[in-house]
Protein backbone atom coordinates (compact mmCIF):
# COMPACT_ATOMS: atom_id res chain seq x y z
CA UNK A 1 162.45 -98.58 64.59
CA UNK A 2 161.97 -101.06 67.42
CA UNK A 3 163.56 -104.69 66.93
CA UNK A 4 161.30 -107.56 67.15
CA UNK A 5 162.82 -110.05 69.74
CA UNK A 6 160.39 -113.23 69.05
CA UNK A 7 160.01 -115.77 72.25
CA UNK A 8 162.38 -116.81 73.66
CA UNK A 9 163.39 -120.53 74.50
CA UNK A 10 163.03 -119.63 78.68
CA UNK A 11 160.30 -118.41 78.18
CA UNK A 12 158.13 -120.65 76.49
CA UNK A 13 159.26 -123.75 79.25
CA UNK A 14 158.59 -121.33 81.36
CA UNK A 15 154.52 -120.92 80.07
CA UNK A 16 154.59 -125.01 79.42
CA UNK A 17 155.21 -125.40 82.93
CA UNK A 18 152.74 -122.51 83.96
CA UNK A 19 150.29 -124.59 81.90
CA UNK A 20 151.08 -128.24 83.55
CA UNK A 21 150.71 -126.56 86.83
CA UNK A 22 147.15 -125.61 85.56
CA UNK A 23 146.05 -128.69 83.81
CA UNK A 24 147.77 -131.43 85.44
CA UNK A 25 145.40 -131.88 88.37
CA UNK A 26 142.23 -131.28 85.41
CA UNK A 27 144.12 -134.34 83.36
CA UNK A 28 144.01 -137.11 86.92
CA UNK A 29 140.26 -136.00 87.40
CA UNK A 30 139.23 -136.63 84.14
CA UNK A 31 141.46 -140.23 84.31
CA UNK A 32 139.99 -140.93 87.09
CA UNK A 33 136.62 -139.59 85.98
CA UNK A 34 136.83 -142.75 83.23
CA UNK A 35 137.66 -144.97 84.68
CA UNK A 36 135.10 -144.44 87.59
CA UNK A 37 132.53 -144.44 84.72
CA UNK A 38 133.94 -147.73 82.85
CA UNK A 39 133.51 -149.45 86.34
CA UNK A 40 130.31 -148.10 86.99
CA UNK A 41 128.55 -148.87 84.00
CA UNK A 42 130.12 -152.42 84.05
CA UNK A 43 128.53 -152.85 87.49
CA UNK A 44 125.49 -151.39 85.94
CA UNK A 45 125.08 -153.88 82.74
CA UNK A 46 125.65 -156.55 85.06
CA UNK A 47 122.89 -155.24 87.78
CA UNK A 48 120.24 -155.49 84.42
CA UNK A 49 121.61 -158.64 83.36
CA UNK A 50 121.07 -160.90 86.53
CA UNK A 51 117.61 -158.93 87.09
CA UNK A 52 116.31 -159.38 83.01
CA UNK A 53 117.65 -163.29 83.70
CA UNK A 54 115.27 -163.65 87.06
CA UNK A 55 112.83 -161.80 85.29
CA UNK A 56 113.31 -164.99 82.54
CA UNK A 57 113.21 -167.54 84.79
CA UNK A 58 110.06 -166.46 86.60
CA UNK A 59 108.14 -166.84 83.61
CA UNK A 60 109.20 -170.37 82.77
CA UNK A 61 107.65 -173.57 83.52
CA UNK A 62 109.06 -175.90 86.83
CA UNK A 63 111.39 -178.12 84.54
CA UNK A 64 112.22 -175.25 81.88
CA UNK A 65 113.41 -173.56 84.87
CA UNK A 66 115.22 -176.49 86.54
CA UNK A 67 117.15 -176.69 83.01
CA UNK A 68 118.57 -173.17 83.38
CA UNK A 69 120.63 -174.12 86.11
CA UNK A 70 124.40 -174.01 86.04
CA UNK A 71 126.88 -171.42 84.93
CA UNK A 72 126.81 -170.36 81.11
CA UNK A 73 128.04 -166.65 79.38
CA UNK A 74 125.96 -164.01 79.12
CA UNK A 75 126.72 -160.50 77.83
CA UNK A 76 130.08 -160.09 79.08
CA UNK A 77 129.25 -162.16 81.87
CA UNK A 78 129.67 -165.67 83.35
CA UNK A 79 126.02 -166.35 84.89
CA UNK A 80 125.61 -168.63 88.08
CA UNK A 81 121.79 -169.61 88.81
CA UNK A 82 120.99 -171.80 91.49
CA UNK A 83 117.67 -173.22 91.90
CA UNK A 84 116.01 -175.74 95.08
CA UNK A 85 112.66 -176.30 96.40
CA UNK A 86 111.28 -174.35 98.97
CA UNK A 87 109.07 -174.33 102.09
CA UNK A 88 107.62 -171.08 103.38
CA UNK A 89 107.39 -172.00 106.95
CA UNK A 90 110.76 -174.23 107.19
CA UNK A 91 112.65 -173.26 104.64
CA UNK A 92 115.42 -175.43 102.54
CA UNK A 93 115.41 -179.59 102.82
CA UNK A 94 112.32 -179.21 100.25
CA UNK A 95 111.26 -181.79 98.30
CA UNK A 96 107.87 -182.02 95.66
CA UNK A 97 106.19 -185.28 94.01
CA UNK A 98 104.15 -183.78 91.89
CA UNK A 99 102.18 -185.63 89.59
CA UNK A 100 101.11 -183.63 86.07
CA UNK A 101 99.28 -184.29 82.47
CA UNK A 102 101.93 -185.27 79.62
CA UNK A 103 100.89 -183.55 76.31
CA UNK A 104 100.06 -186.50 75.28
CA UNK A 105 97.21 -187.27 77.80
CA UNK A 106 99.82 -189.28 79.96
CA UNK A 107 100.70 -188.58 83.50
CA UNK A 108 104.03 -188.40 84.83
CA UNK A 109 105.99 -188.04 88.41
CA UNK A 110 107.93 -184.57 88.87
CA UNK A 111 110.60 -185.41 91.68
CA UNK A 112 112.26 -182.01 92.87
CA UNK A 113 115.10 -182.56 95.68
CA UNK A 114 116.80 -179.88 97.50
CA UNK A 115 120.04 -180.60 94.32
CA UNK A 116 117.97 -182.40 91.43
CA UNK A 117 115.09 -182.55 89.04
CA UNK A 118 114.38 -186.35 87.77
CA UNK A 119 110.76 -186.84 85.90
CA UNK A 120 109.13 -190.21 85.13
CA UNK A 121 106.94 -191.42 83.00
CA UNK A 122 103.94 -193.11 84.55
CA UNK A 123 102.90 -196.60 82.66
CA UNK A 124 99.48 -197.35 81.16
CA UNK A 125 99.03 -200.27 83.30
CA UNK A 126 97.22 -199.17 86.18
CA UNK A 127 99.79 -200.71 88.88
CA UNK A 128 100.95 -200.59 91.87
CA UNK A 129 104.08 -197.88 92.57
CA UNK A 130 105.67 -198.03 95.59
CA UNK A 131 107.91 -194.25 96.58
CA UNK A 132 110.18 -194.57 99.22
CA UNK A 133 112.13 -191.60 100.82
CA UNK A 134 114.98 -192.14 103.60
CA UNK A 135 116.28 -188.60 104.97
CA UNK A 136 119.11 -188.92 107.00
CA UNK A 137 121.50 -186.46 108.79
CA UNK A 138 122.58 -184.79 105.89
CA UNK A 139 121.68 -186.93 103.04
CA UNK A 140 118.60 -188.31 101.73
CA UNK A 141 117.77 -191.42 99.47
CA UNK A 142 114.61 -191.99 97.14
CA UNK A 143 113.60 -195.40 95.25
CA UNK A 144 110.97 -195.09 92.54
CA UNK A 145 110.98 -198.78 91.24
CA UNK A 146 113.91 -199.56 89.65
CA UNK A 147 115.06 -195.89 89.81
CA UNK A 148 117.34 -194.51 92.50
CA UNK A 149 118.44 -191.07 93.86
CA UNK A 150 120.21 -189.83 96.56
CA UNK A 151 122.06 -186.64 97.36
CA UNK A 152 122.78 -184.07 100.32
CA UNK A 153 120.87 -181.86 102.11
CA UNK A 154 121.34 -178.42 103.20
CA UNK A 155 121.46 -178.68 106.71
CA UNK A 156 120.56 -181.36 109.60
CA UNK A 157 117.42 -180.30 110.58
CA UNK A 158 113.52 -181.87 109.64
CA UNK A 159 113.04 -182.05 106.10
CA UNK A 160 109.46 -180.94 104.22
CA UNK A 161 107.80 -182.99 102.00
CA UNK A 162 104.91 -181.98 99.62
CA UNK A 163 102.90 -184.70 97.23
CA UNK A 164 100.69 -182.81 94.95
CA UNK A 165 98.16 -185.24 93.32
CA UNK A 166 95.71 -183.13 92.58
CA UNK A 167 95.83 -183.19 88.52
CA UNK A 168 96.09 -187.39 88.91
CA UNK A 169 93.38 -189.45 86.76
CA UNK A 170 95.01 -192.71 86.09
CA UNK A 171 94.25 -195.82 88.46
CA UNK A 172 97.76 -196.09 89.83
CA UNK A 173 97.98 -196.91 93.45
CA UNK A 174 101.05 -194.74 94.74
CA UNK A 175 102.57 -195.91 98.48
CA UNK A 176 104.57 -193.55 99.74
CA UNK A 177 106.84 -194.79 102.28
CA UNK A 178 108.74 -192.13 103.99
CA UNK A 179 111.55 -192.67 106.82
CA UNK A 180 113.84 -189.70 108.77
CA UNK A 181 112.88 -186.26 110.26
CA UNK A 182 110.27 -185.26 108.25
CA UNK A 183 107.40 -183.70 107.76
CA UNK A 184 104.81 -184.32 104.81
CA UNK A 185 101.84 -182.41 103.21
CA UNK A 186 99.46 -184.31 100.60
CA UNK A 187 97.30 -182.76 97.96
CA UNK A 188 95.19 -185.56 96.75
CA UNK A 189 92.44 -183.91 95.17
CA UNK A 190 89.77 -186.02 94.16
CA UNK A 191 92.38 -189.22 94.01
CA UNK A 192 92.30 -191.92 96.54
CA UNK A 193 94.76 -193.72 95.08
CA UNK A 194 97.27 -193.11 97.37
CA UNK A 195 98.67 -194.24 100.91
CA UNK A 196 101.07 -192.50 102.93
CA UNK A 197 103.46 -194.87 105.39
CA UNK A 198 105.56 -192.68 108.18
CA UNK A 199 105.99 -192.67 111.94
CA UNK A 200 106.30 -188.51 111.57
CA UNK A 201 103.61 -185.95 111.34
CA UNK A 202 101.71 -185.13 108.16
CA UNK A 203 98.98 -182.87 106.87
CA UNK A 204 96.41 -184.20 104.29
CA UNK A 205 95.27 -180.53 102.84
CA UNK A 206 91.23 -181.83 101.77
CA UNK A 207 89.26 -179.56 99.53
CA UNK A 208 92.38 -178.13 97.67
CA UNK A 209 91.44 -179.36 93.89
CA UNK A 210 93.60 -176.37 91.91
CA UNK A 211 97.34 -176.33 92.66
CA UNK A 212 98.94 -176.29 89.69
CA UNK A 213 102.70 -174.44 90.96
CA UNK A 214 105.63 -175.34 93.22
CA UNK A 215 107.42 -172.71 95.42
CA UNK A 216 111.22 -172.72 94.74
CA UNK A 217 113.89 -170.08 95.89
CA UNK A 218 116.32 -168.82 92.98
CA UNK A 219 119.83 -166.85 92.78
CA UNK A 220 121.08 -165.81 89.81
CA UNK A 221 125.08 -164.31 89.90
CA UNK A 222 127.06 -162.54 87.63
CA UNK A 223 130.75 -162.84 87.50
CA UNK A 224 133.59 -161.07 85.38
CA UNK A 225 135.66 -164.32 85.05
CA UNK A 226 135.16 -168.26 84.99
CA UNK A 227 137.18 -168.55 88.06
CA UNK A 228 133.83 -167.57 89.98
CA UNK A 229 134.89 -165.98 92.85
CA UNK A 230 133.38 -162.92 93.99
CA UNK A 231 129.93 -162.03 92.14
CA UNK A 232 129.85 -158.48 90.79
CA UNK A 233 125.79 -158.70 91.56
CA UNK A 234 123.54 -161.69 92.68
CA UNK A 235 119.78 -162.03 93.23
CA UNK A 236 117.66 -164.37 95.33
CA UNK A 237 114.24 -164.57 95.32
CA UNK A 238 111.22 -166.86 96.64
CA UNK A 239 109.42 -167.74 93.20
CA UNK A 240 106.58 -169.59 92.20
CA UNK A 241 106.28 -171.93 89.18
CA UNK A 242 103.70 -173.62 87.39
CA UNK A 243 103.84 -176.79 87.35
């Protein structure tokens, strides 16, 4: 009769080493394999989150879309989204007057400046409004009766000015007074309510009488943390909004 011997202690370390040998490298791959994945789809959810939140802002109006700037959480994400007026043949050092219908039959001034949004309403009194805009160097200053605003520009160079008064009913005279390196487009429609005071060029753009956008450019970034330091993904695009 043959004696059973069992396993003994020798060998079994012996086959849990043989088996480390054999899985170890397996166990780092699929580690790594995770955490590759984690990162990945991290990078992923954030691609789809700044691209859904362009997406958004594209369909909004001028000043829904001016209100969506600055940094707020979304997802698991700290969002960034930058928007300024835009030129397609200069560039940045944009700025619109654009005057628009209220809902309430109204009319009112859109200001848009290469770092702010300001909108006024325009009186029932059929006055006189006198617009004055100072670029520069790097700065620029606006009056608009009592109201003042003044801010930075992007860069030294001529600044682009565009006064869109083609949806403009009311009997308002507007004089635009405009000093500094710049350059300034009019849309007046069928107004002629208007005069236009600068020693630089200008274009009056005649038989235009439908204009009812502005041309911005937008970024939208996506950060992990509030410390905002390097995006995980950012967008920029050349958009156009309805006024």
């Amino acid at each position: 009769m043959k004696e059973n011997k069992g396993v003994s202690l020798v060998e079994i370390l012996v086959s849990i080493f043989i088996l480390a040998i054999i899985i170890g490298p397996f166990a780092g791959i699929f580690v790594q394999s995770t955490s590759v994945r984690d990162s990945t789809s991290f990078q992923l959810k954030a691609i789809y989150t700044v691209r859904n939140e362009m997406e958004v802002l594209m369909s909004k109006e001028v000043t829904e879309a001016y209100a969506s700037k600055g940094i707020r959480k979304v997802n698991d994400y700290y969002i960034r989204t930058s928007i300024e007026p835009y030129s397609v043949g200069y560039g940045s050092n944009c700025f619109y007057f654009v005057i628009r219908k209220t809902d309430n039959l109204n009319e009112e001034i859109l200001i848009f400046t290469p770092d702010e949004h300001r909108s006024f309403l325009l009186e029932n009194d059929g006055g006189i409004i006198n617009l004055e805009v100072d670029t520069i160097y790097n700065s620029y200053y606006l009056s608009f009766g009592d109201q003042t605003i003044s801010g930075n520009l992007f860069s030294s160079g001529k600044s682009i000015i565009y006064i869109n008064l083609i949806e403009k009913q009311s009997s308002h005279k507007i004089n635009f007074h405009i000093t500094g390196d710049a350059h300034t487009t009019v849309y007046p429609g069928d107004d002629s309510n208007w005069a236009l005071s600068t020693a630089n060029s200008f274009t009056v753009v005649d038989k235009c009488y439908y204009r009812d956008y502005s041309i911005f450019t937008a970024r939208i970034e996506a950060f992990e943390d509030e410390d905002l330091k390097c995006p995980i993904f950012e967008i920029q695009n050349i958009i156009k909004l309805k006024n």
